[in-house]
Protein backbone atom coordinates (compact mmCIF):
# COMPACT_ATOMS: atom_id res chain seq x y z
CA UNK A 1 0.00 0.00 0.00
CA UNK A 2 2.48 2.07 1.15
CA UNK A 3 5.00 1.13 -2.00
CA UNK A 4 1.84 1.62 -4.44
CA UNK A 5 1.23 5.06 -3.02
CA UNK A 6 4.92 6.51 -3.21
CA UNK A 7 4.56 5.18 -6.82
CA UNK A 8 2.12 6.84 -7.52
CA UNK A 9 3.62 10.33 -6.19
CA UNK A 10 7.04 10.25 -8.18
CA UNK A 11 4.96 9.18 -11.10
CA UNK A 12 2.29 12.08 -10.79
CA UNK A 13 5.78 14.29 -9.64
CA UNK A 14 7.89 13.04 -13.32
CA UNK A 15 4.59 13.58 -15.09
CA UNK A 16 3.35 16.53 -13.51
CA UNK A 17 4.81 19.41 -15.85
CA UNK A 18 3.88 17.62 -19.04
CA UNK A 19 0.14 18.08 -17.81
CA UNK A 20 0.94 22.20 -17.60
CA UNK A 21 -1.25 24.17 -19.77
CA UNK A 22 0.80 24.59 -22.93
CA UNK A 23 0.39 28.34 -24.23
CA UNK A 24 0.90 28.69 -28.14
CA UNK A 25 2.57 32.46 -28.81
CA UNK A 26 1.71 33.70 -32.41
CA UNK A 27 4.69 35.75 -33.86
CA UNK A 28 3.61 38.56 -36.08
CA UNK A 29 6.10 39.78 -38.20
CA UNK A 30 5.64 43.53 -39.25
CA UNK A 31 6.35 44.02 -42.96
CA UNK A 32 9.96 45.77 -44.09
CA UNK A 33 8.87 49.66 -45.22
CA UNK A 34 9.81 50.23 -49.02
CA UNK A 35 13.11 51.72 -49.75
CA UNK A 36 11.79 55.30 -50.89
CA UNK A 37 14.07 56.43 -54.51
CA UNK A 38 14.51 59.54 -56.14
CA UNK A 39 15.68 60.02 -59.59
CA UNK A 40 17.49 62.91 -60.53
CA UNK A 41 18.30 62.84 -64.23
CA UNK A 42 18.14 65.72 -67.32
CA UNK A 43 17.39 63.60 -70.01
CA UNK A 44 13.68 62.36 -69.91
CA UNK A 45 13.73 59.83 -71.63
CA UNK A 46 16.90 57.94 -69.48
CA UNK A 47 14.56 59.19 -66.40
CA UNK A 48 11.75 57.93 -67.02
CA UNK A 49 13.32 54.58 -67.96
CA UNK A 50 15.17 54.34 -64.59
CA UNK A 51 11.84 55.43 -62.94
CA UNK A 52 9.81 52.63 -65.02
CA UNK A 53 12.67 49.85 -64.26
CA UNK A 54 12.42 50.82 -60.50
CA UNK A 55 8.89 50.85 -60.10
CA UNK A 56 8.86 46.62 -61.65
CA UNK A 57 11.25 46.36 -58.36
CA UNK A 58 9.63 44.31 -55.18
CA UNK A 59 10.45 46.65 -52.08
CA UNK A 60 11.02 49.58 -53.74
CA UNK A 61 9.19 53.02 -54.75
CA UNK A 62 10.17 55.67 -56.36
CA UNK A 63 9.19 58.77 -54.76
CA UNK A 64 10.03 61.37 -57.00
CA UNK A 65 11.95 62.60 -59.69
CA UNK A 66 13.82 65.72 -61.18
CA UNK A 67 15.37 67.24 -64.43
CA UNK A 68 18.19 69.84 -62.49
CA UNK A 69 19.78 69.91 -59.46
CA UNK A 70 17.44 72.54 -57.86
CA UNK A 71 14.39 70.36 -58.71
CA UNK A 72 16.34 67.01 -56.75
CA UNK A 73 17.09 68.90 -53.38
CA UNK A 74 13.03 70.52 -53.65
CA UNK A 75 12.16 66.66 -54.65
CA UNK A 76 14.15 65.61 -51.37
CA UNK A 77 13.49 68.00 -49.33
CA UNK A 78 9.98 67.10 -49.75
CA UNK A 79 9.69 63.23 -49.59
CA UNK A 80 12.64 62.18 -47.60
CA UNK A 81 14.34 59.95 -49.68
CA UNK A 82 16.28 56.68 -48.24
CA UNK A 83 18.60 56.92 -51.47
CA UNK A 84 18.77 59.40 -54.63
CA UNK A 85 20.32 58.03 -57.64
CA UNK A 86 21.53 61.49 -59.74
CA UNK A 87 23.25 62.02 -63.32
CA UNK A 88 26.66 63.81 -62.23
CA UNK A 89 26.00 66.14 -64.66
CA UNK A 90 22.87 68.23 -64.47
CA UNK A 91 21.78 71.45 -65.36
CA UNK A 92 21.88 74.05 -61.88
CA UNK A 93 23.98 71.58 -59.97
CA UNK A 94 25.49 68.80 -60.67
CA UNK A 95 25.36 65.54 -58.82
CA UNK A 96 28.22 66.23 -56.50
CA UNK A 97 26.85 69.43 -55.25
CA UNK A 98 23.39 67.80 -54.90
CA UNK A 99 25.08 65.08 -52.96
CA UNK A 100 27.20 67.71 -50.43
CA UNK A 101 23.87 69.50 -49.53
CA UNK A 102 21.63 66.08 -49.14
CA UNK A 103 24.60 64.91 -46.25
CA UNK A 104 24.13 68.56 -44.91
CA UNK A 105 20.78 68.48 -44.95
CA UNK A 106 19.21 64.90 -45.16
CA UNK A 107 22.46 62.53 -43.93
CA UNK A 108 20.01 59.52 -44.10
CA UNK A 109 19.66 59.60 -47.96
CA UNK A 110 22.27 57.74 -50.02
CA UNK A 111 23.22 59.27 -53.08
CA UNK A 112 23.98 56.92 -56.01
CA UNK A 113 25.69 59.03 -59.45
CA UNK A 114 24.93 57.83 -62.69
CA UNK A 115 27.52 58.87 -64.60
CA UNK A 116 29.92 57.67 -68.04
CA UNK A 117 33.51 57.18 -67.12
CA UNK A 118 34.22 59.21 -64.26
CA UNK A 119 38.04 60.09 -63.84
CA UNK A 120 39.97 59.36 -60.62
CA UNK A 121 39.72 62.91 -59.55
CA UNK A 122 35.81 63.19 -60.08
CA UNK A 123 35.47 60.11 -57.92
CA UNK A 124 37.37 61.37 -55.24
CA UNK A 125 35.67 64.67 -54.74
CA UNK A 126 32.01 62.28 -55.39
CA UNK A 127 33.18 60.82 -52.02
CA UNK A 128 33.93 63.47 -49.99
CA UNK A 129 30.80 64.78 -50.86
CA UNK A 130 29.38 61.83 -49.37
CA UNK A 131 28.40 59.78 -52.36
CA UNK A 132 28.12 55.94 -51.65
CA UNK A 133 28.10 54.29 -55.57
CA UNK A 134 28.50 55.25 -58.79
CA UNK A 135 27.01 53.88 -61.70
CA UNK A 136 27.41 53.64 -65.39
CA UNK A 137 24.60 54.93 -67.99
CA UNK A 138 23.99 52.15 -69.57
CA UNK A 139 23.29 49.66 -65.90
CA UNK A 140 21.21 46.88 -66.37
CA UNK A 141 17.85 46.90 -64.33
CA UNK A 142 19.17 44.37 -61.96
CA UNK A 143 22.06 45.90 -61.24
CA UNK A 144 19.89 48.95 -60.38
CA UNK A 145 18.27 47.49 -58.22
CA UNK A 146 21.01 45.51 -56.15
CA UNK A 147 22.90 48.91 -55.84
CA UNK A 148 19.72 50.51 -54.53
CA UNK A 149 19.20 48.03 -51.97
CA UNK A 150 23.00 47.85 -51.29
CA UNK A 151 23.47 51.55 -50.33
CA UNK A 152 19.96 51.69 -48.65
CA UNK A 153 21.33 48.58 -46.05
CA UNK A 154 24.63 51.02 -45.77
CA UNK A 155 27.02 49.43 -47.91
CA UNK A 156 28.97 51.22 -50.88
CA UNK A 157 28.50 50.88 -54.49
CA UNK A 158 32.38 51.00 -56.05
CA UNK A 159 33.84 48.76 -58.56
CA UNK A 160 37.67 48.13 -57.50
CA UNK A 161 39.08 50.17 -60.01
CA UNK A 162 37.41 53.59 -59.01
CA UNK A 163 38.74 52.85 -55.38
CA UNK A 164 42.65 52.60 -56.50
CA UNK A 165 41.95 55.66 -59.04
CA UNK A 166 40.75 57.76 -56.23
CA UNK A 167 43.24 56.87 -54.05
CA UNK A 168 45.65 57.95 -56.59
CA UNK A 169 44.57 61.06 -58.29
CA UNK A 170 46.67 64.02 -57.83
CA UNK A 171 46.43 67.08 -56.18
CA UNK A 172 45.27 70.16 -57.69
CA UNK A 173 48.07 72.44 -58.57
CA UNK A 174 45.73 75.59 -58.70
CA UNK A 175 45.38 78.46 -56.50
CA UNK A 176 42.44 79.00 -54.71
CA UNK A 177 41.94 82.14 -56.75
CA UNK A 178 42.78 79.98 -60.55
CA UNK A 179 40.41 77.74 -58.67
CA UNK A 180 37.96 80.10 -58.46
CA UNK A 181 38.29 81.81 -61.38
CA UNK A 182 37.91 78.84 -63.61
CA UNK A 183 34.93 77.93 -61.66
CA UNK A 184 33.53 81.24 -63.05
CA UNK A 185 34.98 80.38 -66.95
CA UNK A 186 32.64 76.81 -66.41
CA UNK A 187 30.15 78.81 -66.38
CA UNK A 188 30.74 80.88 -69.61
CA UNK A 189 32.30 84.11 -67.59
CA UNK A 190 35.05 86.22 -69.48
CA UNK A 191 37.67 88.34 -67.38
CA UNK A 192 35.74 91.02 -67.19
CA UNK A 193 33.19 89.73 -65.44
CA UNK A 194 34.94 86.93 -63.64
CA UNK A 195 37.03 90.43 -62.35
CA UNK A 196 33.54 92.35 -61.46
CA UNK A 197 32.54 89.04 -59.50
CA UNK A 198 35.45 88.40 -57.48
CA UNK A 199 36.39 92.24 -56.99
CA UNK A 200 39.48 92.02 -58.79
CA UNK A 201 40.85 94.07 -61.55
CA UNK A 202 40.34 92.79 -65.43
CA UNK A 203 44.25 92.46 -65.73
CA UNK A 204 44.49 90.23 -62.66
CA UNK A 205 41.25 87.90 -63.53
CA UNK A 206 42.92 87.36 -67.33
CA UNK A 207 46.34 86.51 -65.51
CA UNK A 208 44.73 83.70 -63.11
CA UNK A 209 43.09 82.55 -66.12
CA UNK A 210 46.18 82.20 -68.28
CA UNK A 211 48.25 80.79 -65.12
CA UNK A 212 45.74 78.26 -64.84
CA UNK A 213 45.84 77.10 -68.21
CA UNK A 214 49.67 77.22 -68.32
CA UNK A 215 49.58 74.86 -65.17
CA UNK A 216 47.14 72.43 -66.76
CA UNK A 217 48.81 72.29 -69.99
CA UNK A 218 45.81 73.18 -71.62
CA UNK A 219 44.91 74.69 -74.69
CA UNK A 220 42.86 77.37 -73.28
CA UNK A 221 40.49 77.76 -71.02
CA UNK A 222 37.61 75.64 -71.72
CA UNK A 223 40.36 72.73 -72.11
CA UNK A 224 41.68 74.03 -68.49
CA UNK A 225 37.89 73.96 -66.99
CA UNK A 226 37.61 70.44 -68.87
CA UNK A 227 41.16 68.94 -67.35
CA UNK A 228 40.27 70.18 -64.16
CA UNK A 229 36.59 69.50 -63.67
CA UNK A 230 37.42 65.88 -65.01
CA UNK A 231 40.31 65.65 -62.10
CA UNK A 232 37.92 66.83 -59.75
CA UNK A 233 39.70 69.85 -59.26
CA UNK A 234 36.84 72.41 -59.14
């Protein structure tokens, strides 16, 4: 009797827990938020392909889009971006500059640059302004989309041989003033008003202008505004 009934006890004591009320817990997972795109790009046609390709793209939505620089940083300003994917070259400001003010003012947004060949010096002013990728013209829609969703997750967009080619582009030999002054010639200015800009008499503005050409070993001074602007120089 005794035996039977400490039996009985270790049994119900081994068994006991299994008999606990077994509560179920239903995980809800809360759906991943769209990375958000804008698409900064002159040509319409180009944009409105990237824009089309983009929109095919599970997970991501393109926001807005823009013809000039002004229009991007009013597009951004506006929706909040998580990446912009601008043409380097664009009528207002380029790509660079549009990049510079989004880390001023929006640091969240990656900024992707659709450019051609960009030289070594381009690339390395493209990354101090805080641009995360680069990407050719002609980019598959794939590859689009994997560098969207690379730079929105943080990482970097930069084939191998852009990296060495920044590393090793040269310092600009200009002046800050030849610097500035052929920042002015970019933008069509002769000496005389290059001198009326930056206070400076007409002789002095022409001689900045021909130093700077002499030092670039240009032909004149749209080749000097082309050699540097390509070096990333101005």
């Amino acid at each position: 009797m005794c035996k039977d009934h400490r039996c009985r006890r270790r049994w119900c004591r081994r068994r006991g827990p299994d008999r606990r009320e077994q509560r179920e817990y239903k995980v809800e997972t809360v759906p991943e938020e769209p990375i958000r795109v804008l698409i900064a790009e002159d040509m319409q046609l180009l944009r409105e392909a990237i824009v089309g390709l983009l929109s095919l793209e599970p997970g991501i939505v393109v926001v807005a889009e823009a013809a000039d620089g002004p229009g991007a940083l009013a597009a951004a300003q506006q929706h909040h971006p998580d990446v912009a994917v601008v043409d380097v070259a664009m009528p207002g400001s380029d790509g660079i500059e549009v990049a510079a003010v989004l880390r001023e003012q929006l640091p969240l947004c990656r900024v992707l640059i659709l450019t051609a060949l960009p030289g070594p010096g381009m690339v390395r002013k493209a990354l101090r302004a805080g641009v995360v990728g680069f990407l050719p013209k002609d980019v598959g829609a794939t590859q689009l989309a994997d560098a969207v969703r690379t730079v929105a997750a943080g990482g970097r967009v930069l084939p191998p041989e852009l990296a060495v080619a920044a590393m090793e582009a040269t310092l600009s030999p200009l002046t800050q003033r030849e610097t500035e002054v052929l920042r002015l010639a970019a933008t069509g200015a002769g000496p005389d008003e290059i001198a009326t800009k930056l206070f400076i008499s007409y002789g002095t503005a022409r001689n900045h202008l021909t130093a700077a050409v002499a030092k670039l070993n240009a032909r004149n001074r749209i080749d000097a505004v082309r050699i540097a602007t390509e070096q990333g120089w101005l």
